[in-house]
C-alpha atoms as a PDB file:
ATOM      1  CA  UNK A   1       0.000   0.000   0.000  1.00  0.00           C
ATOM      2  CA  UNK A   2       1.546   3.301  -1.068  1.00  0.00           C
ATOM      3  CA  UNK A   3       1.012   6.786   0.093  1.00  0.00           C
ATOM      4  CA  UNK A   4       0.117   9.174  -2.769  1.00  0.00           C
ATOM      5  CA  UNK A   5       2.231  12.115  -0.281  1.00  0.00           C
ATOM      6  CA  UNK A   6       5.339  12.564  -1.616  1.00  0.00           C
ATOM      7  CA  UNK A   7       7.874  12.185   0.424  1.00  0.00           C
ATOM      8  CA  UNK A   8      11.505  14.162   1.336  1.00  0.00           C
ATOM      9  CA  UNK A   9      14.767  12.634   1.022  1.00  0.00           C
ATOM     10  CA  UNK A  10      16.795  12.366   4.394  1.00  0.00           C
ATOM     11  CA  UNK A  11      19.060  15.268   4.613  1.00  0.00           C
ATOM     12  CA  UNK A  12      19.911  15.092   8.291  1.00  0.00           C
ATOM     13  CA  UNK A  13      23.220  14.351   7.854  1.00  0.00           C
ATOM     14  CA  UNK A  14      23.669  16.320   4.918  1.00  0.00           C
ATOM     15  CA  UNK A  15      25.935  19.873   5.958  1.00  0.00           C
ATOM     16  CA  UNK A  16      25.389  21.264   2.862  1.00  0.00           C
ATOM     17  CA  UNK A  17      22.391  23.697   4.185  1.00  0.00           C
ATOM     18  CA  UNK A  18      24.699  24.424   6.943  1.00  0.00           C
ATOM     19  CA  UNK A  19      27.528  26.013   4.634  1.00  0.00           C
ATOM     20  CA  UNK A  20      25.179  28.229   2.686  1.00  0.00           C
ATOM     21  CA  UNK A  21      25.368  31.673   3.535  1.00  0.00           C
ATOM     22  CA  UNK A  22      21.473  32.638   2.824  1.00  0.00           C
ATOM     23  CA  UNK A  23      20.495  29.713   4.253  1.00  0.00           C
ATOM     24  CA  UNK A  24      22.421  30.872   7.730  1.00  0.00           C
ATOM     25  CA  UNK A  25      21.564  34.885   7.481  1.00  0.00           C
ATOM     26  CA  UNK A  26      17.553  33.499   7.747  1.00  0.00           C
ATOM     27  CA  UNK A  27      18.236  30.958  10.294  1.00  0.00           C
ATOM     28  CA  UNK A  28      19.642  33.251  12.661  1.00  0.00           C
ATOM     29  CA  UNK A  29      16.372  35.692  12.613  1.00  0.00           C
ATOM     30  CA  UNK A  30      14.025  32.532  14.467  1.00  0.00           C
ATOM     31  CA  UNK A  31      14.354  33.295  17.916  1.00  0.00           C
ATOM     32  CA  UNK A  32      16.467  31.343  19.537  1.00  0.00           C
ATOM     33  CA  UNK A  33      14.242  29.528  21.827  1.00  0.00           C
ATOM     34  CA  UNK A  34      11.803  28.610  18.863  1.00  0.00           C
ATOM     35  CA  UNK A  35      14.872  26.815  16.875  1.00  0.00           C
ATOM     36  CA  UNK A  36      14.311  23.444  16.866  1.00  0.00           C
ATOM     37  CA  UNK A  37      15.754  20.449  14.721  1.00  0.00           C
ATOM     38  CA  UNK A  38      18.467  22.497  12.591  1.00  0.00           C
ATOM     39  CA  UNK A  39      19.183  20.243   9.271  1.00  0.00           C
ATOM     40  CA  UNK A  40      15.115  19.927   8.552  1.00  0.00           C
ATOM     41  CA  UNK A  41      14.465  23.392   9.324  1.00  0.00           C
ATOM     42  CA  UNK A  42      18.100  23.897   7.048  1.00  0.00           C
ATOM     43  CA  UNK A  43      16.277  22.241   4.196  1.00  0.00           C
ATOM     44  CA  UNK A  44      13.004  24.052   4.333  1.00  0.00           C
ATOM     45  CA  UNK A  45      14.454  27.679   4.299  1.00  0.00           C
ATOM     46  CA  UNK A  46      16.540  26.289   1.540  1.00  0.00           C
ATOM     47  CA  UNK A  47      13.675  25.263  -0.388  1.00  0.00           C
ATOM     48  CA  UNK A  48      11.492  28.524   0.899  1.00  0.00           C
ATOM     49  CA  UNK A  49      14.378  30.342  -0.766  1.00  0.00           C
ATOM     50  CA  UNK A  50      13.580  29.175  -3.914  1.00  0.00           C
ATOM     51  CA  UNK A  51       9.644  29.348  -3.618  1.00  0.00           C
ATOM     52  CA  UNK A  52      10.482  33.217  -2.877  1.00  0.00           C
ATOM     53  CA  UNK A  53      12.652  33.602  -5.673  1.00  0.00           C
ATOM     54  CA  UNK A  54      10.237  31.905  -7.903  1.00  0.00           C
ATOM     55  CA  UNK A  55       6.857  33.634  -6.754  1.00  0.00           C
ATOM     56  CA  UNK A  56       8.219  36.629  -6.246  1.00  0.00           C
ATOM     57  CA  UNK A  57      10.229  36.984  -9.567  1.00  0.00           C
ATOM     58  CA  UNK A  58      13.174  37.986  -6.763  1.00  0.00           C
ATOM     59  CA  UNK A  59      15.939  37.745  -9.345  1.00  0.00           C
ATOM     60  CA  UNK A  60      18.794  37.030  -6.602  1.00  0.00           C
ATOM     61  CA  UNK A  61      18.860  34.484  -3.421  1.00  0.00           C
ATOM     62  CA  UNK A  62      20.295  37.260  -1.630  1.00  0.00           C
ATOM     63  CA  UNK A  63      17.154  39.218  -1.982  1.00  0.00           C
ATOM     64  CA  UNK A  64      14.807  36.622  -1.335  1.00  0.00           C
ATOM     65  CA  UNK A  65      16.614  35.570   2.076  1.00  0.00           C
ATOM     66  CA  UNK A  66      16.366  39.247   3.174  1.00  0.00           C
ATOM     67  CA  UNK A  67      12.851  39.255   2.555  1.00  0.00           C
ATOM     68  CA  UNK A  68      12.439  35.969   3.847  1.00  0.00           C
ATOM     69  CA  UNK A  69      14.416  37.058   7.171  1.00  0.00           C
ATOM     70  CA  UNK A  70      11.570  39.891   7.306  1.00  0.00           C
ATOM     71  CA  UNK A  71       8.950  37.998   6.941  1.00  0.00           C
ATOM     72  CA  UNK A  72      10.289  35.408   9.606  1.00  0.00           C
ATOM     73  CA  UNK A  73      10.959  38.760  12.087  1.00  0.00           C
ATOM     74  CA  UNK A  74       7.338  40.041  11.185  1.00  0.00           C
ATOM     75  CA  UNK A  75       5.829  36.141  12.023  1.00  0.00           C
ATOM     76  CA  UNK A  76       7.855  35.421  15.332  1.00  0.00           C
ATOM     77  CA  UNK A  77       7.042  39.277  16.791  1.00  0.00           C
ATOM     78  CA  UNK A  78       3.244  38.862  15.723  1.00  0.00           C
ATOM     79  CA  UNK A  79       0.842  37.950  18.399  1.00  0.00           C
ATOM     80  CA  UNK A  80       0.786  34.381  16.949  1.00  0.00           C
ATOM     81  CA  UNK A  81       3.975  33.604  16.738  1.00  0.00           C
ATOM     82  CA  UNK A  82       4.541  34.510  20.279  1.00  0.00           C
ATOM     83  CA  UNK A  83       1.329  32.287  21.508  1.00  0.00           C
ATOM     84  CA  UNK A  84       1.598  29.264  23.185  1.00  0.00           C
ATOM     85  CA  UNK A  85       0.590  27.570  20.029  1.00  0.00           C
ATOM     86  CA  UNK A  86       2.495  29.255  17.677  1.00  0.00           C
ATOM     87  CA  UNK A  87       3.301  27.098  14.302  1.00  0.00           C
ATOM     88  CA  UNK A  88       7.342  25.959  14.780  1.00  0.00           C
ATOM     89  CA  UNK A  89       9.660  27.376  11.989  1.00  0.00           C
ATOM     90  CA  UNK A  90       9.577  24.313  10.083  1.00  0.00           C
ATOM     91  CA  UNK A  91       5.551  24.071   9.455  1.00  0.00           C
ATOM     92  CA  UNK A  92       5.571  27.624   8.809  1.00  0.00           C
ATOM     93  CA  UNK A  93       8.176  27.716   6.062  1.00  0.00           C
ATOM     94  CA  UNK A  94       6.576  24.212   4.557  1.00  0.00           C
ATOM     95  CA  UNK A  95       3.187  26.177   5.030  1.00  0.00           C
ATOM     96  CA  UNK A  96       4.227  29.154   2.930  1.00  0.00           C
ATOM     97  CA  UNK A  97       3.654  31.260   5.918  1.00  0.00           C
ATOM     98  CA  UNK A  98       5.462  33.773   4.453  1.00  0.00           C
ATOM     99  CA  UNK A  99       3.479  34.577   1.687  1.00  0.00           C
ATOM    100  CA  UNK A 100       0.239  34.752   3.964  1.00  0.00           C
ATOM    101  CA  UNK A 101      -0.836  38.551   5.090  1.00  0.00           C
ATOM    102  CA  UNK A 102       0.961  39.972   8.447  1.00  0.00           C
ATOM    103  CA  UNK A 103      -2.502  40.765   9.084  1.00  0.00           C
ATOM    104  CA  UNK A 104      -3.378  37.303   9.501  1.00  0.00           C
ATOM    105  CA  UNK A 105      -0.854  36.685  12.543  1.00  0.00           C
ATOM    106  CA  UNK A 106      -2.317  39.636  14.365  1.00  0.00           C
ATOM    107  CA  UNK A 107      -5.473  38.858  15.528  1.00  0.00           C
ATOM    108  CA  UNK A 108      -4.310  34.977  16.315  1.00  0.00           C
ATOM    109  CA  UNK A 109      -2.953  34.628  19.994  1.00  0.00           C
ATOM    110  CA  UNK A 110      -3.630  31.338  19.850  1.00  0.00           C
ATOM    111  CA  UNK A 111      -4.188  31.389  23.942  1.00  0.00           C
ATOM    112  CA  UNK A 112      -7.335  30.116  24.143  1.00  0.00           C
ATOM    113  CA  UNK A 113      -6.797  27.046  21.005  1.00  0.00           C
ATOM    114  CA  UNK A 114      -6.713  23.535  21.542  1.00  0.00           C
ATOM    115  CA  UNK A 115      -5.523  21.225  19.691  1.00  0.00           C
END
């Protein structure tokens, strides 16, 4: 029985993400106590990167990872992503958070959600 999801590769082990300068400059804008498990979270701003670069006809990575960085900023200092049930880095990125309106993150405190 197969699963019609596709599936990543395993990258945990792979430094690659780790040596990339854009990948690094967004990494270091999630706070630090909402970092969690570097190499997948590596991967998805890697591929976010590219998402921003192709959505938003950004014609160099290094623009798209400082918008990407301000976007990240903008989520983290929002009411929701300071909540007790704020989305971790990874979802977000794999969510295209960053395309979604600021807006959207103000009015969601998540304090009173369950899950």
């Amino acid at each position: 029985t197969g699963s019609s999801k596709e599936r990543r590769p395993a990258i945990t082990r792979d430094p690659r993400h780790a040596k990339d300068e854009k990948v690094m400059e967004v990494w270091k804008c999630i706070p630090t106590d909402r970092r969690r498990n570097r190499p997948i979270t590596l991967l998805a701003i890697s591929d976010a990167l590219e998402r921003c670069m192709d959505s938003k006809a950004m014609e160099s990575r290094s623009k798209a990872s400082t918008w990407l960085s301000k976007r990240i900023s903008l989520y983290f200092g929002s009411p929701e992503g300071q909540g007790r049930f704020h989305r971790s880095a990874i979802r977000w990125l794999d969510e295209d958070g960053y395309f979604e309106e600021a807006e959207a993150w103000e009015g969601r405190d998540n304090a009173n959600s369950s899950f």
